[in-house]
PDB file of N, CA and C in Angstrom:
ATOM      1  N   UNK A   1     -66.734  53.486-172.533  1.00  0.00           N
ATOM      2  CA  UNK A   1     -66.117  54.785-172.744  1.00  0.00           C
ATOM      3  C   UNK A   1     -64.617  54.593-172.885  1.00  0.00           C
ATOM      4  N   UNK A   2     -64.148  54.961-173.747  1.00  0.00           N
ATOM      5  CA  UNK A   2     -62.695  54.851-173.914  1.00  0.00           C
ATOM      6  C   UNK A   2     -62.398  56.307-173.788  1.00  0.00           C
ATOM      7  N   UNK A   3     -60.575  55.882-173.277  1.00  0.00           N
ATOM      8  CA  UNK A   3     -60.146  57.384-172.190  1.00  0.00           C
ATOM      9  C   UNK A   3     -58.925  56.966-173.058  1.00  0.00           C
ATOM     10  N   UNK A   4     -57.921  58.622-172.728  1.00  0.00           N
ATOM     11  CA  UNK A   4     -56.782  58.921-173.645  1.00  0.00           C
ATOM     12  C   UNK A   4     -56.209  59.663-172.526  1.00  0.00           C
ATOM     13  N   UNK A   5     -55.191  59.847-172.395  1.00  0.00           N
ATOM     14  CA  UNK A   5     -54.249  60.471-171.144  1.00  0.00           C
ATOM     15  C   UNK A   5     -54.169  61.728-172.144  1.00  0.00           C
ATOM     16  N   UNK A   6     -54.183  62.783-171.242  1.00  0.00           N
ATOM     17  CA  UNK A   6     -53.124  63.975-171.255  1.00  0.00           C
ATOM     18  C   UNK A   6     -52.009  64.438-171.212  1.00  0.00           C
ATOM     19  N   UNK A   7     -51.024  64.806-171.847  1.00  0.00           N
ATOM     20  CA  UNK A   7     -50.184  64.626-171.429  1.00  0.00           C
ATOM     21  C   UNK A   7     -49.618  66.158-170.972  1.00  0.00           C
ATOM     22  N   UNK A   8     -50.757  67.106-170.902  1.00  0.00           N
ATOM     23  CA  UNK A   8     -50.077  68.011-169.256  1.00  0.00           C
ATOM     24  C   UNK A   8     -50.478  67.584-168.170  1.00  0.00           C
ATOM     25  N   UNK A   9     -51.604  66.648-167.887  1.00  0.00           N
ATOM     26  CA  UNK A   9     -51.488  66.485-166.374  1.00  0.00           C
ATOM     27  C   UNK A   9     -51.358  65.388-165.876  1.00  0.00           C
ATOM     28  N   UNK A  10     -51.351  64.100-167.790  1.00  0.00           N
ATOM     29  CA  UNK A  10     -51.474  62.492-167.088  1.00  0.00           C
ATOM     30  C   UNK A  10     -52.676  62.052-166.438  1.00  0.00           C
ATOM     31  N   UNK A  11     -54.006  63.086-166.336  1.00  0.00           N
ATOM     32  CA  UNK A  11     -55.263  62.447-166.296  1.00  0.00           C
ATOM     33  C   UNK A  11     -55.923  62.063-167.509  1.00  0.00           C
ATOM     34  N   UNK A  12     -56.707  60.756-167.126  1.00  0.00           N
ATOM     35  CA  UNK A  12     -57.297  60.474-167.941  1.00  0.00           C
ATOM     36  C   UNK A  12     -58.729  61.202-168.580  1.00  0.00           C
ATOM     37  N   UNK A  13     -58.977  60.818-169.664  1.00  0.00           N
ATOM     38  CA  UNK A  13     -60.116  62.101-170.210  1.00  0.00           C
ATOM     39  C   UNK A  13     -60.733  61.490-171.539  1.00  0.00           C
ATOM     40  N   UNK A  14     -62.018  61.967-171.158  1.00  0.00           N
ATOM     41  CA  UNK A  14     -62.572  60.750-172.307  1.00  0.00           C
ATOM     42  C   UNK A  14     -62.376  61.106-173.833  1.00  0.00           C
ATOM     43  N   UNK A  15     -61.763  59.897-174.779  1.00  0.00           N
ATOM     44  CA  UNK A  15     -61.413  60.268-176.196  1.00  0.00           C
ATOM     45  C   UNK A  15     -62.206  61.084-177.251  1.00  0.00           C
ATOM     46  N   UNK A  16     -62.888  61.709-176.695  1.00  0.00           N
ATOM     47  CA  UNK A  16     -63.916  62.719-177.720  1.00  0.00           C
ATOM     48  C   UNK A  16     -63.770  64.125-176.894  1.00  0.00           C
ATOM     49  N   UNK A  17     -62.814  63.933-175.905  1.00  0.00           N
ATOM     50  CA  UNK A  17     -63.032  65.645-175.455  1.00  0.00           C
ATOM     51  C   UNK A  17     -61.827  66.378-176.293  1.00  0.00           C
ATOM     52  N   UNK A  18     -61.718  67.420-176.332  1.00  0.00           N
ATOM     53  CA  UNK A  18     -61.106  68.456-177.034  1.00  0.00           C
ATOM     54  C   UNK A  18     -59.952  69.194-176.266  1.00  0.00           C
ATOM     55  N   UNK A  19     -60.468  69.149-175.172  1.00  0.00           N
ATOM     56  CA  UNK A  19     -60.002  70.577-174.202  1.00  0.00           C
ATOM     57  C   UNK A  19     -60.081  69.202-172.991  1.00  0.00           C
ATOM     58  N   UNK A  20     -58.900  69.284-172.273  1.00  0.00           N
ATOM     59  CA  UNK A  20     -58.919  68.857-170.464  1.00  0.00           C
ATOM     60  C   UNK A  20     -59.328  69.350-169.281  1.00  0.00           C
ATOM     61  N   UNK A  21     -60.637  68.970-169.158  1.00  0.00           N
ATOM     62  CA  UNK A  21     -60.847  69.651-168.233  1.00  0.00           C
ATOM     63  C   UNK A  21     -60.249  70.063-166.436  1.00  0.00           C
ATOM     64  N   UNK A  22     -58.851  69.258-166.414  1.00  0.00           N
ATOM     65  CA  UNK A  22     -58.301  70.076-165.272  1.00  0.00           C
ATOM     66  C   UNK A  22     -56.897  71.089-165.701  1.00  0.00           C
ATOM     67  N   UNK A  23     -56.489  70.732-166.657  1.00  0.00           N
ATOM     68  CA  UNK A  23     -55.458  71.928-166.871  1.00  0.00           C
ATOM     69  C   UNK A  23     -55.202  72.345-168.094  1.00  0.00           C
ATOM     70  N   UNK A  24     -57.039  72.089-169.376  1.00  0.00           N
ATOM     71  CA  UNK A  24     -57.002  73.324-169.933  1.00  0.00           C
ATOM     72  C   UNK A  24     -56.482  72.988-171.410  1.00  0.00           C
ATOM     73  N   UNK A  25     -55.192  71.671-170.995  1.00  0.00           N
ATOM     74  CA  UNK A  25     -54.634  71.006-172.609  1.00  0.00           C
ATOM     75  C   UNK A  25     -55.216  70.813-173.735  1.00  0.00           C
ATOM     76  N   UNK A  26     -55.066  71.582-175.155  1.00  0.00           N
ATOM     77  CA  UNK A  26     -55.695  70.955-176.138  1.00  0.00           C
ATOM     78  C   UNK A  26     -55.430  70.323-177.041  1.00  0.00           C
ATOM     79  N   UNK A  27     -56.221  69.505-176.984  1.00  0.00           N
ATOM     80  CA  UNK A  27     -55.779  68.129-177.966  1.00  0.00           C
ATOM     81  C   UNK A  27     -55.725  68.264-179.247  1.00  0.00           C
ATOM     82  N   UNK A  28     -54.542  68.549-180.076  1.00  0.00           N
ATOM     83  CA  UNK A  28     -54.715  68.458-181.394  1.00  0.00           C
ATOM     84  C   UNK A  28     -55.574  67.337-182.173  1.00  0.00           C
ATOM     85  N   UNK A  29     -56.568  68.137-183.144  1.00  0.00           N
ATOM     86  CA  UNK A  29     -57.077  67.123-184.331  1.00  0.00           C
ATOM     87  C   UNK A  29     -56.466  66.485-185.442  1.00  0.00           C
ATOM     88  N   UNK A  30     -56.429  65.462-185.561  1.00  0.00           N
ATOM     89  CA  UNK A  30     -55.659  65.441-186.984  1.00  0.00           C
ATOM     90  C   UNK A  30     -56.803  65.010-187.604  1.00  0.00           C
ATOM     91  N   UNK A  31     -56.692  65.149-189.072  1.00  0.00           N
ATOM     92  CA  UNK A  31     -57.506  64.796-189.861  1.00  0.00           C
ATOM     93  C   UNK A  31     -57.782  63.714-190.621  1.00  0.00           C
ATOM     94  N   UNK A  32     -58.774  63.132-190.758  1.00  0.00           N
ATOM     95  CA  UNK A  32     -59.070  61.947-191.609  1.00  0.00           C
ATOM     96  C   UNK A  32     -58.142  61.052-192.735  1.00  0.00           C
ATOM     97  N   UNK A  33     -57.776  62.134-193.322  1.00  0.00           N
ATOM     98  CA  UNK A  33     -56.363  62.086-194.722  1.00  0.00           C
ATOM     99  C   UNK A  33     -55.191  61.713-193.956  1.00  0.00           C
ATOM    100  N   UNK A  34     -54.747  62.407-192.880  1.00  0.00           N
ATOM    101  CA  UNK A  34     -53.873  62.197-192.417  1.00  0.00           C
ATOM    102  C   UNK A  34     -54.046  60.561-191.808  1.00  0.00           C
ATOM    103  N   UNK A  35     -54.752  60.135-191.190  1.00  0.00           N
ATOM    104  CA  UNK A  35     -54.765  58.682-190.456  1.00  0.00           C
ATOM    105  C   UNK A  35     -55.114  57.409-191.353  1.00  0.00           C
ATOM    106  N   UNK A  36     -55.808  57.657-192.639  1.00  0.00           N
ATOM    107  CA  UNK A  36     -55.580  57.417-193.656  1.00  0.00           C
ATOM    108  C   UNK A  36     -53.955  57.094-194.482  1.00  0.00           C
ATOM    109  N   UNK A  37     -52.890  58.060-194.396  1.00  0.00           N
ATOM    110  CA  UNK A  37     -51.821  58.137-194.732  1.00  0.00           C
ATOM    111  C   UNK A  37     -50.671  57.007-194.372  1.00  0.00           C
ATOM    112  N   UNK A  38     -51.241  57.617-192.948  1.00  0.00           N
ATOM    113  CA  UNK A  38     -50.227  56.219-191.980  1.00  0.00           C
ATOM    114  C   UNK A  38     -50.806  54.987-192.134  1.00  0.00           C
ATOM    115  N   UNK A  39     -52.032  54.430-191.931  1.00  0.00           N
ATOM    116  CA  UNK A  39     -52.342  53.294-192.210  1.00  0.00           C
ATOM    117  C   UNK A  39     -51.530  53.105-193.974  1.00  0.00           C
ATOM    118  N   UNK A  40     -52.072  53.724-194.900  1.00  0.00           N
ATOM    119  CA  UNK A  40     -51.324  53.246-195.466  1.00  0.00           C
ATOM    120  C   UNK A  40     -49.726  53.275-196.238  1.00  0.00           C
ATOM    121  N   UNK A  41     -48.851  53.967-195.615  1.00  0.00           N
ATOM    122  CA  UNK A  41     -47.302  53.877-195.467  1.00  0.00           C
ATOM    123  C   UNK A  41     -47.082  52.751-194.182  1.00  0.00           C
ATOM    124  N   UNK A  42     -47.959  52.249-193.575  1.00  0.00           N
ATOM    125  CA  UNK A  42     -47.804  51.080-192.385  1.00  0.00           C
ATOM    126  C   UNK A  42     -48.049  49.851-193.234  1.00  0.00           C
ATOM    127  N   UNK A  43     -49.034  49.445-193.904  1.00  0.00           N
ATOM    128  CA  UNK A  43     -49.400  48.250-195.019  1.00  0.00           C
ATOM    129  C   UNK A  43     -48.468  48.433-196.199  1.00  0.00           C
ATOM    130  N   UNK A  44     -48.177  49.674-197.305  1.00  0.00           N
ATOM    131  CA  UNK A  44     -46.846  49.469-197.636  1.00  0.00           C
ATOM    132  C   UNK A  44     -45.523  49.080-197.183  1.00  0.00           C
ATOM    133  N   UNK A  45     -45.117  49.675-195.764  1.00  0.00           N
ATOM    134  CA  UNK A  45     -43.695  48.889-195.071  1.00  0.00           C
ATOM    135  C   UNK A  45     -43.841  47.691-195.181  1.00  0.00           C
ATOM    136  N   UNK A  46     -44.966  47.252-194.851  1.00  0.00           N
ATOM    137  CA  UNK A  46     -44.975  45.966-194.475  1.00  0.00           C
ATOM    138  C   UNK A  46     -45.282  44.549-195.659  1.00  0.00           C
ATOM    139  N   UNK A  47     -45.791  45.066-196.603  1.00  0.00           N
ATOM    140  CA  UNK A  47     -45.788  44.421-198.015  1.00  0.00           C
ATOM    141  C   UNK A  47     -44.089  44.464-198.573  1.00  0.00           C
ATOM    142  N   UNK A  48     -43.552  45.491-198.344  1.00  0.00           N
ATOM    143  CA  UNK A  48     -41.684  46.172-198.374  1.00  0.00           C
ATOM    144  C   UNK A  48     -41.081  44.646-197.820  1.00  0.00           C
ATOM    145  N   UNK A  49     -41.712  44.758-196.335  1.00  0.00           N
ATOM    146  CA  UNK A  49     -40.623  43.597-195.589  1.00  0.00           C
ATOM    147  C   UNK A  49     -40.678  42.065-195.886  1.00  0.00           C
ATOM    148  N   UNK A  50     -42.009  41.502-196.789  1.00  0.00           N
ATOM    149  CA  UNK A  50     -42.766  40.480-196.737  1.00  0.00           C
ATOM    150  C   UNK A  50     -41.680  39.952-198.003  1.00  0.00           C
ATOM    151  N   UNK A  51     -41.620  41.360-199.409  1.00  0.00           N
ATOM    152  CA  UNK A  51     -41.234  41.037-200.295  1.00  0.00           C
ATOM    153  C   UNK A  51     -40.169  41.228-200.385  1.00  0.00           C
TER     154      UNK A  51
END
């Protein structure tokens, strides 16, 4: 089980929950496209620094 902190209460909480269950925090989704994006502006920088 992999866990992701909160960061209103700093408990840990397992990476598929949505909502915290002690104080309620909700975890923004980002979307597929988006994590997509960064991976690749992260492999472009880095092809940038190589060349």
């Amino acid at each position: 089980m992999s866990l992701k902190e909160c960061p209103g209460c700093a408990i840990d909480v397992d990476k598929n929950e949505d909502v915290c269950p002690i104080c309620g925090y909700d975890f923004p989704e980002q979307s597929k496209s988006f994590k997509y994006a960064v991976w690749l502006l992260i492999v472009l920088m880095l092809l940038w620094l190589l060349f």
